[in-house]
Protein backbone atom coordinates (compact mmCIF):
# COMPACT_ATOMS: atom_id res chain seq x y z
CA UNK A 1 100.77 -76.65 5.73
CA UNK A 2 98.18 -74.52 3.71
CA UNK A 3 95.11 -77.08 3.59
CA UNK A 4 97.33 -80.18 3.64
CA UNK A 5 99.83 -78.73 0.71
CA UNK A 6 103.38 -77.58 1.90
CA UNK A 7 103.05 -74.49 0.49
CA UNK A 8 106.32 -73.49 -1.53
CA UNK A 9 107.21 -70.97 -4.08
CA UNK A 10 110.08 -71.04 -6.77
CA UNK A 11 112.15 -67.94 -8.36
CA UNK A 12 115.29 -67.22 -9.96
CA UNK A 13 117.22 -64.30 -9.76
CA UNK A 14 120.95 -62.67 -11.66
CA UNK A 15 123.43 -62.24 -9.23
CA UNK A 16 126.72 -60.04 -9.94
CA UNK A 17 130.03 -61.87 -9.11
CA UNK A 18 133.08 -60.92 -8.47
CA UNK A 19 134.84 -59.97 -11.77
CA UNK A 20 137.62 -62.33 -11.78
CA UNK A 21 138.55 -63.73 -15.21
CA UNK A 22 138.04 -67.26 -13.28
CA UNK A 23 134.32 -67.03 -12.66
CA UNK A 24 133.90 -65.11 -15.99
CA UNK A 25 135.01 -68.40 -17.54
CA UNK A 26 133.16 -70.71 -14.79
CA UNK A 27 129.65 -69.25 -15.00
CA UNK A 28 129.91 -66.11 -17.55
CA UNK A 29 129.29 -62.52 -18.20
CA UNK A 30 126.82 -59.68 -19.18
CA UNK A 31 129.19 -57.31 -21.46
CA UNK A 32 128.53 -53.53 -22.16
CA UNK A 33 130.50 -50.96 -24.37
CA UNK A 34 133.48 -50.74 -21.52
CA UNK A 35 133.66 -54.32 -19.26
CA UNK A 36 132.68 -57.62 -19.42
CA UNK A 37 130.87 -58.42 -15.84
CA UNK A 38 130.53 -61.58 -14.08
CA UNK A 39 127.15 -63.22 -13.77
CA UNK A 40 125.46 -66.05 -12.41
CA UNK A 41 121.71 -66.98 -12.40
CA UNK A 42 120.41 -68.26 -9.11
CA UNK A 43 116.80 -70.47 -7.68
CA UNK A 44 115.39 -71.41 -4.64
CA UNK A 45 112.26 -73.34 -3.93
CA UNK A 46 111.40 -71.74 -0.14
CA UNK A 47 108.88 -73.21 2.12
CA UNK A 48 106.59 -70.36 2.12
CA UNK A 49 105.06 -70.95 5.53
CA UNK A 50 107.73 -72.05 7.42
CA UNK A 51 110.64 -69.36 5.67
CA UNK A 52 112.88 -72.21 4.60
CA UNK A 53 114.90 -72.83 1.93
CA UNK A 54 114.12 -76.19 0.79
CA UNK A 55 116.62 -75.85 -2.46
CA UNK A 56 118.79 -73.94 -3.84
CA UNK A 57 121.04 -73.58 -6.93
CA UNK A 58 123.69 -71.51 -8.39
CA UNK A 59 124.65 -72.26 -12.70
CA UNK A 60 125.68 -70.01 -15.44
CA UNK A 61 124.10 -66.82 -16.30
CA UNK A 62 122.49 -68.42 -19.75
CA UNK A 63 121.10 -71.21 -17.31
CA UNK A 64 117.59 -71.06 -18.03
CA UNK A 65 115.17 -70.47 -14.90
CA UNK A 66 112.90 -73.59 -15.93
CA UNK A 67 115.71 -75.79 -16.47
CA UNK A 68 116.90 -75.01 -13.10
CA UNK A 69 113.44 -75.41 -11.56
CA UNK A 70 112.73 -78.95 -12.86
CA UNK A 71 116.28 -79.28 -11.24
CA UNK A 72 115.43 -78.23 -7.88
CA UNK A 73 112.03 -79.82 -7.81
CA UNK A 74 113.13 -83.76 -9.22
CA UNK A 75 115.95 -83.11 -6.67
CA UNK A 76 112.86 -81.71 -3.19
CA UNK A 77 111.25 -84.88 -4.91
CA UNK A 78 113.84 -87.45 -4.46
CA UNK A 79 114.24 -86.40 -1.00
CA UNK A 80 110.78 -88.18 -0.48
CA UNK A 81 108.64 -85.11 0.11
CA UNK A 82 104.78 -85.19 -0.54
CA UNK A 83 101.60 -82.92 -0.95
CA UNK A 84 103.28 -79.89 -2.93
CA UNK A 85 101.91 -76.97 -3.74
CA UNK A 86 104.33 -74.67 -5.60
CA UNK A 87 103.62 -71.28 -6.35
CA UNK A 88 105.45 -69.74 -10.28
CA UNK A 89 105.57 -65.98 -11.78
CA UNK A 90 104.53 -64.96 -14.70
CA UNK A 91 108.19 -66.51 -15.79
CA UNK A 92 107.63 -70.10 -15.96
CA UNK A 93 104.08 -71.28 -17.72
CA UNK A 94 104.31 -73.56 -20.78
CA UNK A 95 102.74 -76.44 -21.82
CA UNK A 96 106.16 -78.78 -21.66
CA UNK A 97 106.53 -77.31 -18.20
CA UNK A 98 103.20 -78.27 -16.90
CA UNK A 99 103.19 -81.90 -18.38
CA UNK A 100 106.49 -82.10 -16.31
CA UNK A 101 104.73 -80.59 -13.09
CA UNK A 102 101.84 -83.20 -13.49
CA UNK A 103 103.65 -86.14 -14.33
CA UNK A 104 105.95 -85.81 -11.19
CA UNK A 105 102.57 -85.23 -9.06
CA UNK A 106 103.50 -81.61 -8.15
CA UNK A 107 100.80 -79.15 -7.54
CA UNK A 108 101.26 -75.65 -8.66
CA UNK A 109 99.73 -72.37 -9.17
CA UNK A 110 101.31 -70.20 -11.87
CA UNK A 111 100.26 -66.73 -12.84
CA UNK A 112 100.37 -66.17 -16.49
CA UNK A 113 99.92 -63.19 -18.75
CA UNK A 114 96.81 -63.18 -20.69
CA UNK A 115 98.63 -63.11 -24.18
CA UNK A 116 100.25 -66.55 -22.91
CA UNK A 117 98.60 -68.80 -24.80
CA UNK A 118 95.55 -68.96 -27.31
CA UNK A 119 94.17 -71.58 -24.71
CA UNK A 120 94.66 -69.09 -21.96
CA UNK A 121 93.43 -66.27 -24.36
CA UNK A 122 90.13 -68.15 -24.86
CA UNK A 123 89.56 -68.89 -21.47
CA UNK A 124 86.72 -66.62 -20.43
CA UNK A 125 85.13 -67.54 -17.55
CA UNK A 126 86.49 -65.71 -14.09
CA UNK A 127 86.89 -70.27 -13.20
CA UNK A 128 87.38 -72.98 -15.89
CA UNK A 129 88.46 -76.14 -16.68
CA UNK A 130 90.35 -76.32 -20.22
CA UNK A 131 92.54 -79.21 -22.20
CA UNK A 132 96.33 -78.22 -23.26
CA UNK A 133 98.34 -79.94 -25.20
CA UNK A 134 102.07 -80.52 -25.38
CA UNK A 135 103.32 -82.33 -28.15
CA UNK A 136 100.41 -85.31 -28.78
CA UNK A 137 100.25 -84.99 -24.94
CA UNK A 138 96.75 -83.24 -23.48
CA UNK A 139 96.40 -82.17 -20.23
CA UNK A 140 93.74 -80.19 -18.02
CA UNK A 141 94.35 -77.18 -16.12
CA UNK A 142 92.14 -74.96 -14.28
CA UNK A 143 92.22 -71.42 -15.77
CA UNK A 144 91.35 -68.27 -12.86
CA UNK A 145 90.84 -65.06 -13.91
CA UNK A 146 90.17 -62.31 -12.15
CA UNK A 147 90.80 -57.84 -11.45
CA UNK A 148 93.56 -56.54 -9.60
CA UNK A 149 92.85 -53.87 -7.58
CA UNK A 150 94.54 -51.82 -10.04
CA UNK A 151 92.17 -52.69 -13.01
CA UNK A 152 94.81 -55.33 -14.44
CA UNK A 153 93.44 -58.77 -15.51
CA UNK A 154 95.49 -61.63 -13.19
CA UNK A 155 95.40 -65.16 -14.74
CA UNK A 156 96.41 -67.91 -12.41
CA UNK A 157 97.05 -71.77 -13.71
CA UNK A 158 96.49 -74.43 -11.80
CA UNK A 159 96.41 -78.45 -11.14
CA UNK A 160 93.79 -78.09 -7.94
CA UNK A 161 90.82 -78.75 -9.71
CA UNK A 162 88.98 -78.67 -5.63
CA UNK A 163 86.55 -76.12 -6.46
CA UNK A 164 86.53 -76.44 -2.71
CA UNK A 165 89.49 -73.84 -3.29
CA UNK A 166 87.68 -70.68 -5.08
CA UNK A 167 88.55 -67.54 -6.71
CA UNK A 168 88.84 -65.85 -3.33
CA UNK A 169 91.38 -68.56 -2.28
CA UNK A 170 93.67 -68.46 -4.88
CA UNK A 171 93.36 -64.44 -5.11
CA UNK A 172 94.59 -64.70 -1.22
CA UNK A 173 96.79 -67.39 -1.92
CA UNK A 174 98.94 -66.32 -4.80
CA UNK A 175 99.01 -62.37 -3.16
């Protein structure tokens, strides 16, 4: 456990199948100027910590990665699992997506590019709380922002309002 979380992360990934007509029909294909390949998208929530895979997934290539995470997670969820703390890319944020996070009581940190949202945009302050809203839906988040290294501005979105956990924390965390 990462203090009292199990500490999980979520991705997707394209994986090239065999190019049988068969799973060209079952899942699809990416086509270019001379073939039509077989393609299938792929997630996995793994237990960070303990290197697990806690769920996994294979769907069609046009399966979108959200989609299949909401999958995976209601499915970790059913299984009667508690104290989550699941870690997104830059892939996943929206304002839909984090009402669905919150309302199933899943915890999550979620880096986000700057230009992701005038709400995000606005956000100034290296550690804030702000209000988003989906829909008539509003919502709180906790907004950290913060320099790479590199000289690159990283956003991270979270649900753990615990200013217990600081910048330095979620900088360590999330890396």
């Amino acid at each position: 456990l990462w203090n009292g979380y199990r500490l999980s992360a979520i991705d997707g990934t394209v994986l090239e199948l065999p190019n049988t007509e068969l799973l060209k029909n079952e899942f699809g294909y990416i086509e270019n100027q001379n073939n039509k390949v077989a393609r299938a998208r792929a997630s996995c929530i793994v237990d960070i910590l303990n290197k697990v895979v806690i769920k996994s997934k294979i769907d069609i290539y046009k399966a979108s990665e959200r989609a299949m995470a909401k999958d995976l997670i209601l499915e970790m969820l059913s299984d009667g699992t508690q104290s989550e703390l699941i870690l997104f890319d830059r892939g996943y944020p929206g304002a839909a997506f984090f009402s669905f996070l919150i309302a199933n009581g899943v915890n999550f940190v979620m880096r986000a590019k700057v230009s992701f949202s005038n709400d995000i945009k606005n956000a100034k302050k290296p550690d804030q709380i702000i209000t988003i809203r989906n829909g008539k839906e509003t919502f709180r988040v906790r907004v950290l922002r913060f320099a790479l290294p590199s000289g690159i501005e990283e956003v991270l979105i979270t649900s753990l309002f615990n200013h217990f956990f600081g910048l330095e924390e979620f900088k360590e965390l999330y890396f």
